[in-house]
Protein backbone atom coordinates (compact mmCIF):
# COMPACT_ATOMS: atom_id res chain seq x y z
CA UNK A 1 113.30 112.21 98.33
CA UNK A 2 110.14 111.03 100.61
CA UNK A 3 107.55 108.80 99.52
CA UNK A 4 103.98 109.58 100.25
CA UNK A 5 103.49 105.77 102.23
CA UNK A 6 106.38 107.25 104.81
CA UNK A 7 104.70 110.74 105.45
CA UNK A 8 101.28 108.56 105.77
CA UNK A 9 101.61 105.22 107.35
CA UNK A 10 103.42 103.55 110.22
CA UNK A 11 104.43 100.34 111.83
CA UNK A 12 101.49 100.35 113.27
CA UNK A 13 99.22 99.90 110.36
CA UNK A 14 100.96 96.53 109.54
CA UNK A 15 98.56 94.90 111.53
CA UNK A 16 95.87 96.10 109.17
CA UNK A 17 97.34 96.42 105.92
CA UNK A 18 100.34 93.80 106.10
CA UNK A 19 101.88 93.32 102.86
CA UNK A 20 99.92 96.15 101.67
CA UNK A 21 102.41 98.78 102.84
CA UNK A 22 105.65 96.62 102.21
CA UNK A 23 107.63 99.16 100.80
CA UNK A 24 111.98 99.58 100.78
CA UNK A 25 112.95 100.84 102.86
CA UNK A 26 110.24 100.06 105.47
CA UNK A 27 107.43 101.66 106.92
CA UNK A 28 108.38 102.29 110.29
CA UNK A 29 107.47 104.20 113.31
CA UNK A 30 105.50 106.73 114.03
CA UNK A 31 108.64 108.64 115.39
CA UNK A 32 110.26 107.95 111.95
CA UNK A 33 106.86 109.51 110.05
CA UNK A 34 107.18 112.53 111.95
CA UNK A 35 110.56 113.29 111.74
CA UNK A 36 110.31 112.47 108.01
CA UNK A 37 107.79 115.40 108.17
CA UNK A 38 109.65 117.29 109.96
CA UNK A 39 112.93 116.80 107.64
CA UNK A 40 109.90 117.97 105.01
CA UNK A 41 108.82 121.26 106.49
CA UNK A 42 112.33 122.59 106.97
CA UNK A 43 113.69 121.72 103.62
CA UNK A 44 115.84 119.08 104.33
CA UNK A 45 114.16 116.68 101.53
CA UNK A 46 113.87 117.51 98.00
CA UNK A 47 110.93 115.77 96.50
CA UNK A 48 108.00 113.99 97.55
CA UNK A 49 107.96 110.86 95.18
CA UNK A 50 105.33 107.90 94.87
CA UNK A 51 107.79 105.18 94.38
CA UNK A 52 104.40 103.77 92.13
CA UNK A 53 105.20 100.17 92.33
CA UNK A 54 101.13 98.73 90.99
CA UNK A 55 102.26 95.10 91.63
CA UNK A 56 98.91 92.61 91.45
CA UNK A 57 97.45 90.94 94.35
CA UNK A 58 98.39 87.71 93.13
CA UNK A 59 101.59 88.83 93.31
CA UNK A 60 101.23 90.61 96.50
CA UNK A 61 98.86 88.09 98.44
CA UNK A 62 101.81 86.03 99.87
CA UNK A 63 103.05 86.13 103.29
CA UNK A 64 105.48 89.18 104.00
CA UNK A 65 108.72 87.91 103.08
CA UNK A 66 107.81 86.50 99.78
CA UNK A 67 105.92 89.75 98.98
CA UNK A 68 107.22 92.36 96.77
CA UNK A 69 108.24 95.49 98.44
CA UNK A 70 105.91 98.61 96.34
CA UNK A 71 102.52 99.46 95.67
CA UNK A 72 100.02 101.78 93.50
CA UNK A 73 100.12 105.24 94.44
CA UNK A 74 99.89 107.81 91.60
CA UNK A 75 96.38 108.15 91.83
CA UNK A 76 96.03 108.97 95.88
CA UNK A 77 99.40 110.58 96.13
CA UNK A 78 97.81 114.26 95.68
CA UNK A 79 94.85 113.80 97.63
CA UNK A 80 96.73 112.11 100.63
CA UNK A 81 99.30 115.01 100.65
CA UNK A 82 96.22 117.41 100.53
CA UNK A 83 94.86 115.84 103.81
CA UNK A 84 97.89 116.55 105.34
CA UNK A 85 97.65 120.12 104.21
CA UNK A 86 93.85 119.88 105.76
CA UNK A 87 95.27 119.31 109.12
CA UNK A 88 97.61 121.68 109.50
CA UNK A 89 101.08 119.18 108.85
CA UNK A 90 102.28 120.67 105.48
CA UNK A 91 101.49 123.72 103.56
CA UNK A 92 100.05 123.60 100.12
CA UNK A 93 102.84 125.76 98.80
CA UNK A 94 105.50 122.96 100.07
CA UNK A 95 103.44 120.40 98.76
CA UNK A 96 103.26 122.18 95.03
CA UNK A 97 107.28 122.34 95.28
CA UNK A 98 108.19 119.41 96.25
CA UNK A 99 105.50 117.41 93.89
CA UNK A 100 105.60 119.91 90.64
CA UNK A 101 108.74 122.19 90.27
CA UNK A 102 111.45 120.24 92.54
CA UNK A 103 111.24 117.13 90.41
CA UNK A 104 111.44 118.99 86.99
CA UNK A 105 114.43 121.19 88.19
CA UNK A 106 116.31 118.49 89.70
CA UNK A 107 115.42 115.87 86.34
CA UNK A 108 115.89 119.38 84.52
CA UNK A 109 112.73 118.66 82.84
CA UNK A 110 111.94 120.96 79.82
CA UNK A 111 108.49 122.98 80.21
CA UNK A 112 106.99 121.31 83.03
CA UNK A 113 106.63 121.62 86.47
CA UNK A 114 105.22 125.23 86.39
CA UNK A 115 102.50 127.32 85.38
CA UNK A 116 104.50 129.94 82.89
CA UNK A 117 104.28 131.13 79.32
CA UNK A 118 105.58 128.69 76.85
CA UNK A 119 105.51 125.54 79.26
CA UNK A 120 103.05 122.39 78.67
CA UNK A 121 99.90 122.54 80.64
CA UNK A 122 99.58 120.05 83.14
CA UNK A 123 97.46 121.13 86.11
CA UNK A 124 95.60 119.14 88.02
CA UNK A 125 91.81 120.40 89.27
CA UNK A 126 91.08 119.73 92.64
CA UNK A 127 87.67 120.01 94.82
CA UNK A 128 89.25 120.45 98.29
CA UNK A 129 85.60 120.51 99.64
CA UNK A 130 84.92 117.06 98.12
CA UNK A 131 84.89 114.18 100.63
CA UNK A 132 85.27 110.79 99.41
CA UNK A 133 86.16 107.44 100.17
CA UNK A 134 88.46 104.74 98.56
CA UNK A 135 86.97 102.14 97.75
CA UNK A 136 87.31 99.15 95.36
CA UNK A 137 84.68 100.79 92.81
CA UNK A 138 86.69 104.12 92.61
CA UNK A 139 90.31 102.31 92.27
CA UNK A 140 91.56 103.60 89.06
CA UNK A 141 95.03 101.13 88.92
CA UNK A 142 94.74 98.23 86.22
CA UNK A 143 96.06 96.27 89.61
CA UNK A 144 92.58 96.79 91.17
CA UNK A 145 93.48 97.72 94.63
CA UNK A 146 94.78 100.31 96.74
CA UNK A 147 96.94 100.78 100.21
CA UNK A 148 94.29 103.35 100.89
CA UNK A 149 91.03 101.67 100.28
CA UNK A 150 88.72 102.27 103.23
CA UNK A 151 90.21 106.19 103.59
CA UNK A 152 88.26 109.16 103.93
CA UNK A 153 90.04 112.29 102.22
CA UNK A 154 88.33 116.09 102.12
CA UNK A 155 89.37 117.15 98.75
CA UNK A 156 89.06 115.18 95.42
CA UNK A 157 90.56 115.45 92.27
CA UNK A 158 88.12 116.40 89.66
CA UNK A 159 89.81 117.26 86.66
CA UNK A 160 93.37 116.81 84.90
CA UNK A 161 94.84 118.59 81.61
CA UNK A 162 97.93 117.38 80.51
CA UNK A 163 100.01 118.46 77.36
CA UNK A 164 96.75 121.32 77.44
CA UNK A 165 94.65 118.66 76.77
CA UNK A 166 91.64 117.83 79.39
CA UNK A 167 92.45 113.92 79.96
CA UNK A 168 90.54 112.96 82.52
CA UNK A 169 86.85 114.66 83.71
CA UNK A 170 85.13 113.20 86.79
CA UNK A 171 86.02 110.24 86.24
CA UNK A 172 85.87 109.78 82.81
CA UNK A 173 89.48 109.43 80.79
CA UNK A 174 89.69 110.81 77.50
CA UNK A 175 91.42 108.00 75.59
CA UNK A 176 91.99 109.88 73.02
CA UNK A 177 94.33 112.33 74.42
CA UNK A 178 98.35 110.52 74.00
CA UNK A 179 100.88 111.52 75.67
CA UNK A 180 104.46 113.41 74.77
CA UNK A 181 107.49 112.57 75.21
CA UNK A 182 109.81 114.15 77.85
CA UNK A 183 112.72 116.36 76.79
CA UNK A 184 115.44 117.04 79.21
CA UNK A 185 118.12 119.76 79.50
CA UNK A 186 121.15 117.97 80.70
């Protein structure tokens, strides 16, 4: 497993971001990020996770030590991976395995993780002409803020069905969509 913060940041964004991207294991260099991509691109890791951690910034705002390690990342996770796509680092096939059918094989995962007869639809709709910018207005997380605010990504998503059900539509959630349960084949 990778998380997305290790194929995006480095040591050197501590400066900026500080507790922000406190994470375990560590961010760490920029050598480290690129061999982690490169472990990526020739198969070597199985999934790319999010390690979603939404802790507050009350809880957060401390100095580094006394910080929790983790941070909110469901809801950039896609589009992050997609700018690395944009510039050439992974390929959009790689990042469909290792974000949709690795982690339901390897959790054996019953009807998810794939586009086929039979299995639950959960796609995700993506503009990947739309650019957009974090920012504290778009943060979706109950936690209110994001490692990411202030980024700039080229595609946006727009729409996402889950269970076949549209639940979420530019922005708008349908709160009346619930979710299902998870069955696994193990």
């Amino acid at each position: 497993e990778v998380c997305v913060h290790h194929l995006w940041f480095n040591d050197k964004d501590y400066e900026k971001l500080g507790w922000r991207i406190k994470w375990n294991p560590a961010v760490k260099t920029e050598t480290d990020r690129l061999a982690l991509i490169d472990a990526l691109n020739i198969d070597k890791l199985d999934v790319i996770a999010t390690d979603h951690a939404p802790h507050t910034l009350a809880e957060k705002n401390n100095n580094y030590f006394k910080s929790p390690s983790g941070g909110p990342l469901v809801q950039h996770s896609l589009t992050a991976m997609l700018e690395l796509v944009s510039r050439n680092i992974l390929s959009i096939e790689m990042v469909v395995d290792k974000m949709c059918h690795a982690p339901a094989e390897l959790f054996r995962i019953e009807k998810r993780g794939f586009i086929r007869e039979g299995y639950f639809a959960d796609i995700v709709i993506v503009n990947p002409n739309q650019k957009w910018k974090v920012t504290p207005e778009n943060i979706l997380y109950k936690c209110g803020w994001s490692p990411f605010e202030g980024e700039t990504f080229g595609a946006k998503v727009t729409h996402t069905i889950v269970n076949g059900r549209l639940v979420y539509n530019n922005g708008i959630f349908n709160e009346e969509a619930k979710g299902q349960a998870l069955t696994f084949s193990r």
